[in-house]
C-alpha atoms as a PDB file:
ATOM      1  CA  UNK A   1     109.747 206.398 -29.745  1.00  0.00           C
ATOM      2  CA  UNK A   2     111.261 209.902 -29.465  1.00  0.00           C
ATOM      3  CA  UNK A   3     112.192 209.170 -25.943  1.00  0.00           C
ATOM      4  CA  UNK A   4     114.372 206.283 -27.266  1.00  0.00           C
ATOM      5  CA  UNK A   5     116.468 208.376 -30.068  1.00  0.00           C
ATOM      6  CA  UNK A   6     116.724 211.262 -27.214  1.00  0.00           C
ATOM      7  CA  UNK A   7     118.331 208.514 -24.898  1.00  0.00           C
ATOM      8  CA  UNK A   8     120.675 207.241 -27.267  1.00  0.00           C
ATOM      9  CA  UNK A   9     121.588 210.518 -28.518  1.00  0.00           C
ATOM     10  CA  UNK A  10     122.457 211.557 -25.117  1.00  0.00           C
ATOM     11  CA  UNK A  11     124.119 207.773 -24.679  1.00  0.00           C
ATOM     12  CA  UNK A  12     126.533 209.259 -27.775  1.00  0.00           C
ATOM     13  CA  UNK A  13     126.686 212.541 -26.836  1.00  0.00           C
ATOM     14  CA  UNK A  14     128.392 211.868 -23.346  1.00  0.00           C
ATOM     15  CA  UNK A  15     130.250 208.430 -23.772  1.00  0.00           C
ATOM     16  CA  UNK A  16     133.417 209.999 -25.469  1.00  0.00           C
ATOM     17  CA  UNK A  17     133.563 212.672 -23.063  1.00  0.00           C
ATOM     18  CA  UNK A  18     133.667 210.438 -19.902  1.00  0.00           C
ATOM     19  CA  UNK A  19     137.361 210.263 -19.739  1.00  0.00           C
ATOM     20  CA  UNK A  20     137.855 206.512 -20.990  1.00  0.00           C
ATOM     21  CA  UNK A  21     141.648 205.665 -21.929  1.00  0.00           C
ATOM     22  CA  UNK A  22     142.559 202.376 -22.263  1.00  0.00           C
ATOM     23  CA  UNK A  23     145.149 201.475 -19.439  1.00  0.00           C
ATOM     24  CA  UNK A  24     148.382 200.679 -21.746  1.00  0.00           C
ATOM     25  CA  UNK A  25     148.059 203.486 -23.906  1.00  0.00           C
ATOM     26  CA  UNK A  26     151.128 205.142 -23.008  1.00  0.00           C
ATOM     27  CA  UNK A  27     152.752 202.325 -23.217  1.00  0.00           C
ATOM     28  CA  UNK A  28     154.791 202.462 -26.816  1.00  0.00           C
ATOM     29  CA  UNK A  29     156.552 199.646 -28.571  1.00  0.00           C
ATOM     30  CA  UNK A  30     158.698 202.047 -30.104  1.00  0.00           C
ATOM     31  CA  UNK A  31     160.233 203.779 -26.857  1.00  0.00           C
ATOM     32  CA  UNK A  32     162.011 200.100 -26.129  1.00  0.00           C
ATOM     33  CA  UNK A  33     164.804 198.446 -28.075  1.00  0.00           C
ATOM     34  CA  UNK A  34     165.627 194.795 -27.679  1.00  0.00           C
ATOM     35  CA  UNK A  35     169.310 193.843 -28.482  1.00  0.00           C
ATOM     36  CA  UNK A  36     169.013 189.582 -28.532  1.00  0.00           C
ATOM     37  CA  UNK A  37     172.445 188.513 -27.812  1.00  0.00           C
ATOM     38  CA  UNK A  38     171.464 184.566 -27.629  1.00  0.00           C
ATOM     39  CA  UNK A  39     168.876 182.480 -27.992  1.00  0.00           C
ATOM     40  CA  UNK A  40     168.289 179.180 -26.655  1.00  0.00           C
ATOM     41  CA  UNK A  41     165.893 176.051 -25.849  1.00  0.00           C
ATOM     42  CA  UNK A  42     163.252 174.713 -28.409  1.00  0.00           C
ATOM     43  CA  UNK A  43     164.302 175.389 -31.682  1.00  0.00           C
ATOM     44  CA  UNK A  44     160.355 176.275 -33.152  1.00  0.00           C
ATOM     45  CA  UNK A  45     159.877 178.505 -30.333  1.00  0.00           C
ATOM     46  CA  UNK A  46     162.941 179.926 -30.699  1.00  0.00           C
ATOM     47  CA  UNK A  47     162.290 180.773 -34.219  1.00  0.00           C
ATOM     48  CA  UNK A  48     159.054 182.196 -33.411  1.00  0.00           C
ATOM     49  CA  UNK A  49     160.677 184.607 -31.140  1.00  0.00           C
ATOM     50  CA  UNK A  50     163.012 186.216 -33.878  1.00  0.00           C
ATOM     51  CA  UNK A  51     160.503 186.878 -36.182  1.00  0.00           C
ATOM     52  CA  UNK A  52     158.212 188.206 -33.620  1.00  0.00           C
ATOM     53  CA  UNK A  53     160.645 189.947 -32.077  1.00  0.00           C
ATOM     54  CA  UNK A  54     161.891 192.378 -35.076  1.00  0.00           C
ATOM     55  CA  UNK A  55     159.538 194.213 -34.395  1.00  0.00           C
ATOM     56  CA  UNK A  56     161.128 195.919 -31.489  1.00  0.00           C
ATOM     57  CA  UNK A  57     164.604 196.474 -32.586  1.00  0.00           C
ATOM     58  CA  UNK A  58     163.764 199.801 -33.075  1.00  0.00           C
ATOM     59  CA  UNK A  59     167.417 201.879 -33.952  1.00  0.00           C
ATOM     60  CA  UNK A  60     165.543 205.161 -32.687  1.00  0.00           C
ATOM     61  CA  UNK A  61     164.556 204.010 -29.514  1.00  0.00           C
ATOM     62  CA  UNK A  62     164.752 205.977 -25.882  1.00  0.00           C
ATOM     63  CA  UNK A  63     166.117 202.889 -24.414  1.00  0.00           C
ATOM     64  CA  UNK A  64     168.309 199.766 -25.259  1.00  0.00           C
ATOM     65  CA  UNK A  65     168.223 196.229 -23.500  1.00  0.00           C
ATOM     66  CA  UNK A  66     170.731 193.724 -24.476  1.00  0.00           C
ATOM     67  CA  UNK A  67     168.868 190.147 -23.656  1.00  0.00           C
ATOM     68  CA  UNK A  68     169.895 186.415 -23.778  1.00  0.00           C
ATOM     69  CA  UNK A  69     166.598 184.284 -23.860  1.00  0.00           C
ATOM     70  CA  UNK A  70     166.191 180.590 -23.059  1.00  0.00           C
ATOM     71  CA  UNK A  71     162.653 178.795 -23.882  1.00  0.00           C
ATOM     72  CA  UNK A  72     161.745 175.265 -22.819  1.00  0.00           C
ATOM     73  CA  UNK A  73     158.315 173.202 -24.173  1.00  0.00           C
ATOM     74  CA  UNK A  74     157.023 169.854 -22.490  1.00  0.00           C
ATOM     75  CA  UNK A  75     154.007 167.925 -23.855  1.00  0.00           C
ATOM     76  CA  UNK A  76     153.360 165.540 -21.137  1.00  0.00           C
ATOM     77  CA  UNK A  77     151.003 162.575 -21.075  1.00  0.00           C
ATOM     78  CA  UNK A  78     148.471 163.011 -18.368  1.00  0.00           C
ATOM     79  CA  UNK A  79     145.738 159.965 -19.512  1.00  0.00           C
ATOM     80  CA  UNK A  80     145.937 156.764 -21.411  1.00  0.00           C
ATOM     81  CA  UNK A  81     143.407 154.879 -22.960  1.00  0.00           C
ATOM     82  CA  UNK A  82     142.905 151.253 -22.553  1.00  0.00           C
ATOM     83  CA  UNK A  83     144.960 151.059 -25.872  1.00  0.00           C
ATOM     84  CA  UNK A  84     148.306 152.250 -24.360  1.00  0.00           C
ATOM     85  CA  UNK A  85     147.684 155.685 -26.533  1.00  0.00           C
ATOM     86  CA  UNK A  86     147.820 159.619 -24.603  1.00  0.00           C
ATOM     87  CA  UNK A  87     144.299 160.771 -24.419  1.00  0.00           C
ATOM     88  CA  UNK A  88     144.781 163.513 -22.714  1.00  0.00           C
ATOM     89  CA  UNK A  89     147.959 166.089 -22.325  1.00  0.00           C
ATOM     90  CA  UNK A  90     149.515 169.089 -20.565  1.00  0.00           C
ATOM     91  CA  UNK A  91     151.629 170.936 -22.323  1.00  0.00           C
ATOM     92  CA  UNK A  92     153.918 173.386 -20.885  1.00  0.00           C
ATOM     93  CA  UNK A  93     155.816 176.564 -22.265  1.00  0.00           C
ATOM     94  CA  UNK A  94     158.106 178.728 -20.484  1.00  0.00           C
ATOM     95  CA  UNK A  95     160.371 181.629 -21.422  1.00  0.00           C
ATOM     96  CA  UNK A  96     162.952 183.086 -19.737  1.00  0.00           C
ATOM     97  CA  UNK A  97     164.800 186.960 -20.311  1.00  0.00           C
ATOM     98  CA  UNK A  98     167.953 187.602 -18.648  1.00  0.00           C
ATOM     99  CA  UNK A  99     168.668 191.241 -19.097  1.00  0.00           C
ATOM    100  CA  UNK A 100     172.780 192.034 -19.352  1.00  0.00           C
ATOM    101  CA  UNK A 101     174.686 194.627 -19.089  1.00  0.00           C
ATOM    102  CA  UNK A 102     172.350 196.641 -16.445  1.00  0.00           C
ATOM    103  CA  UNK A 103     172.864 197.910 -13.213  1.00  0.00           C
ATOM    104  CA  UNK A 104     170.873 194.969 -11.799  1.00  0.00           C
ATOM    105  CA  UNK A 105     171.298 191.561 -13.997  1.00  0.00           C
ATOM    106  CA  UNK A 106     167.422 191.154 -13.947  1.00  0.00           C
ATOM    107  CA  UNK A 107     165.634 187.871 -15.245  1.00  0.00           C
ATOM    108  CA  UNK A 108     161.398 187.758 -16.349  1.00  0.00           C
ATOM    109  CA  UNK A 109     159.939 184.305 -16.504  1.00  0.00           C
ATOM    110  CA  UNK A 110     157.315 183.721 -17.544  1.00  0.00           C
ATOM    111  CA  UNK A 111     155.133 179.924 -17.926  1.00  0.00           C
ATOM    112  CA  UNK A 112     151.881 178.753 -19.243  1.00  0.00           C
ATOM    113  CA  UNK A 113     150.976 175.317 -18.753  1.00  0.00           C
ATOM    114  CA  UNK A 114     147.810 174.210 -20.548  1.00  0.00           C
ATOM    115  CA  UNK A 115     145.613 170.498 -20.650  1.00  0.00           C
ATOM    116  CA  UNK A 116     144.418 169.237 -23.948  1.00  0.00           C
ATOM    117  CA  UNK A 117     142.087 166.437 -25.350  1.00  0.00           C
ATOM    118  CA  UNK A 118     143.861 164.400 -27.941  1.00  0.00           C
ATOM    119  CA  UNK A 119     143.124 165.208 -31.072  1.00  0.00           C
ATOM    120  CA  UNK A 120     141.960 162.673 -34.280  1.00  0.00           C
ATOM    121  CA  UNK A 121     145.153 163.591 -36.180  1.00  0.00           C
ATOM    122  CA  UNK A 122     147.938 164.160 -35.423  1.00  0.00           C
ATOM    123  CA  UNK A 123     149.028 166.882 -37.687  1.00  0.00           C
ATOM    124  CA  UNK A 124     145.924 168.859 -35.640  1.00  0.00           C
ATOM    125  CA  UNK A 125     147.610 168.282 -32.787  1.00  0.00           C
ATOM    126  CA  UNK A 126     151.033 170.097 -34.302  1.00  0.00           C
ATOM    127  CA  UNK A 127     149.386 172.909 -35.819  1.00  0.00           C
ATOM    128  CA  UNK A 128     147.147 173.335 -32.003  1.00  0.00           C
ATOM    129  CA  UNK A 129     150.684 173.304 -30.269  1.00  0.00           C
ATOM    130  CA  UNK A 130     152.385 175.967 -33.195  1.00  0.00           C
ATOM    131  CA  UNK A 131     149.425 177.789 -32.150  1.00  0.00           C
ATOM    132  CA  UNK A 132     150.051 178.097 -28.361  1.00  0.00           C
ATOM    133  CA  UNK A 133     153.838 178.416 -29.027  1.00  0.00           C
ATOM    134  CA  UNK A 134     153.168 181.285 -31.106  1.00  0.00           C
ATOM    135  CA  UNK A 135     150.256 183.341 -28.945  1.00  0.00           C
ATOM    136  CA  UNK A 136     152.359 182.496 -25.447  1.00  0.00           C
ATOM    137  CA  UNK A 137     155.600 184.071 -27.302  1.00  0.00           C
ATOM    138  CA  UNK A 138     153.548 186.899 -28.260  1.00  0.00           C
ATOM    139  CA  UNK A 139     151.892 187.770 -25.208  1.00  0.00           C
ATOM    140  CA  UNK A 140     154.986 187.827 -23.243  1.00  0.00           C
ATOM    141  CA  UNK A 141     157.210 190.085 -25.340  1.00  0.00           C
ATOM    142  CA  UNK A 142     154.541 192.114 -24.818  1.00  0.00           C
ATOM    143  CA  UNK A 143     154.477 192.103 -21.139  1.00  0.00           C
ATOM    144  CA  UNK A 144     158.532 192.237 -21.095  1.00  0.00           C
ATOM    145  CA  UNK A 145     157.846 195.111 -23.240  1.00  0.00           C
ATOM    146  CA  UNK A 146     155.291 196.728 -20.656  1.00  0.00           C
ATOM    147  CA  UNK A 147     157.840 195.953 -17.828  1.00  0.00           C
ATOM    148  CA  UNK A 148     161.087 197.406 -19.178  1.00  0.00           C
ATOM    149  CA  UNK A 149     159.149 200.629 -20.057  1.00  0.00           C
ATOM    150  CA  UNK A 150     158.815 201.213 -16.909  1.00  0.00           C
ATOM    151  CA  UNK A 151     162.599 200.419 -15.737  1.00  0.00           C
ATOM    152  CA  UNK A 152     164.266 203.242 -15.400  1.00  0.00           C
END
């Protein structure tokens, strides 16, 4: 029994000191400003991206990016059922930034494309799509926000 507390306590002891850091770390929200000069595509999405974006318009900010942004969503039908109704779907969300008034005009896109069961009503289905809207736009500012920290 004392050989198990002596193990853990040296499991504690040296964990911390083992030089973990997690990878993005350095990586600040703060040090990037975004500038959104337009916005365009699917209005929801679109939407989503102001509000999600506010949180980088930092005033203090080491740098300053000036970006138009386009989104597009597509819910396709992949199966029917022997009704004539979409049993199954694929829905697909892309966003595009066009960075302006850099040395290089650069442009990130980024896509997601995802299959889905139909679901028993439809407003489940709506509130499962707001849902992948939201997350995808999320995830990507934060990769466009990883990227441009590291333009120079």
């Amino acid at each position: 029994m004392k050989k198990n507390y002596l193990f853990l306590l040296i499991v504690i002891l040296f964990i911390p000191s083992c030089g973990y850091n997690p990878i993005y770390s350095d990586v600040n929200s703060e040090t990037v400003r975004l500038n959104i000069l337009k916005v365009t595509g699917d209005e929801e999405m679109n939407n989503m991206f102001e509000i999600q974006s506010k949180k980088y318009s930092n005033t203090g900010a080491s740098k300053s990016f000036d970006l138009n942004v386009n989104t597009n969503y597509e819910r396709n039908i992949l199966i029917k059922n022997k009704s004539g109704g979409a049993s199954s779907y694929s829905i697909k969300t892309v966003i595009e930034f066009e960075l302006v008034n850099t040395e290089k005009n650069r442009k990130f896109v980024f896509s997601n494309e995802t299959k889905t069961e139909n679901m028993s009503k439809e407003y489940e289905l709506k509130k499962y799509e707001r849902t992948i809207k939201s997350n995808f736009i999320n995830s990507k500012l934060e990769e466009l926000i990883l990227q441009l920290s590291n333009i120079e």
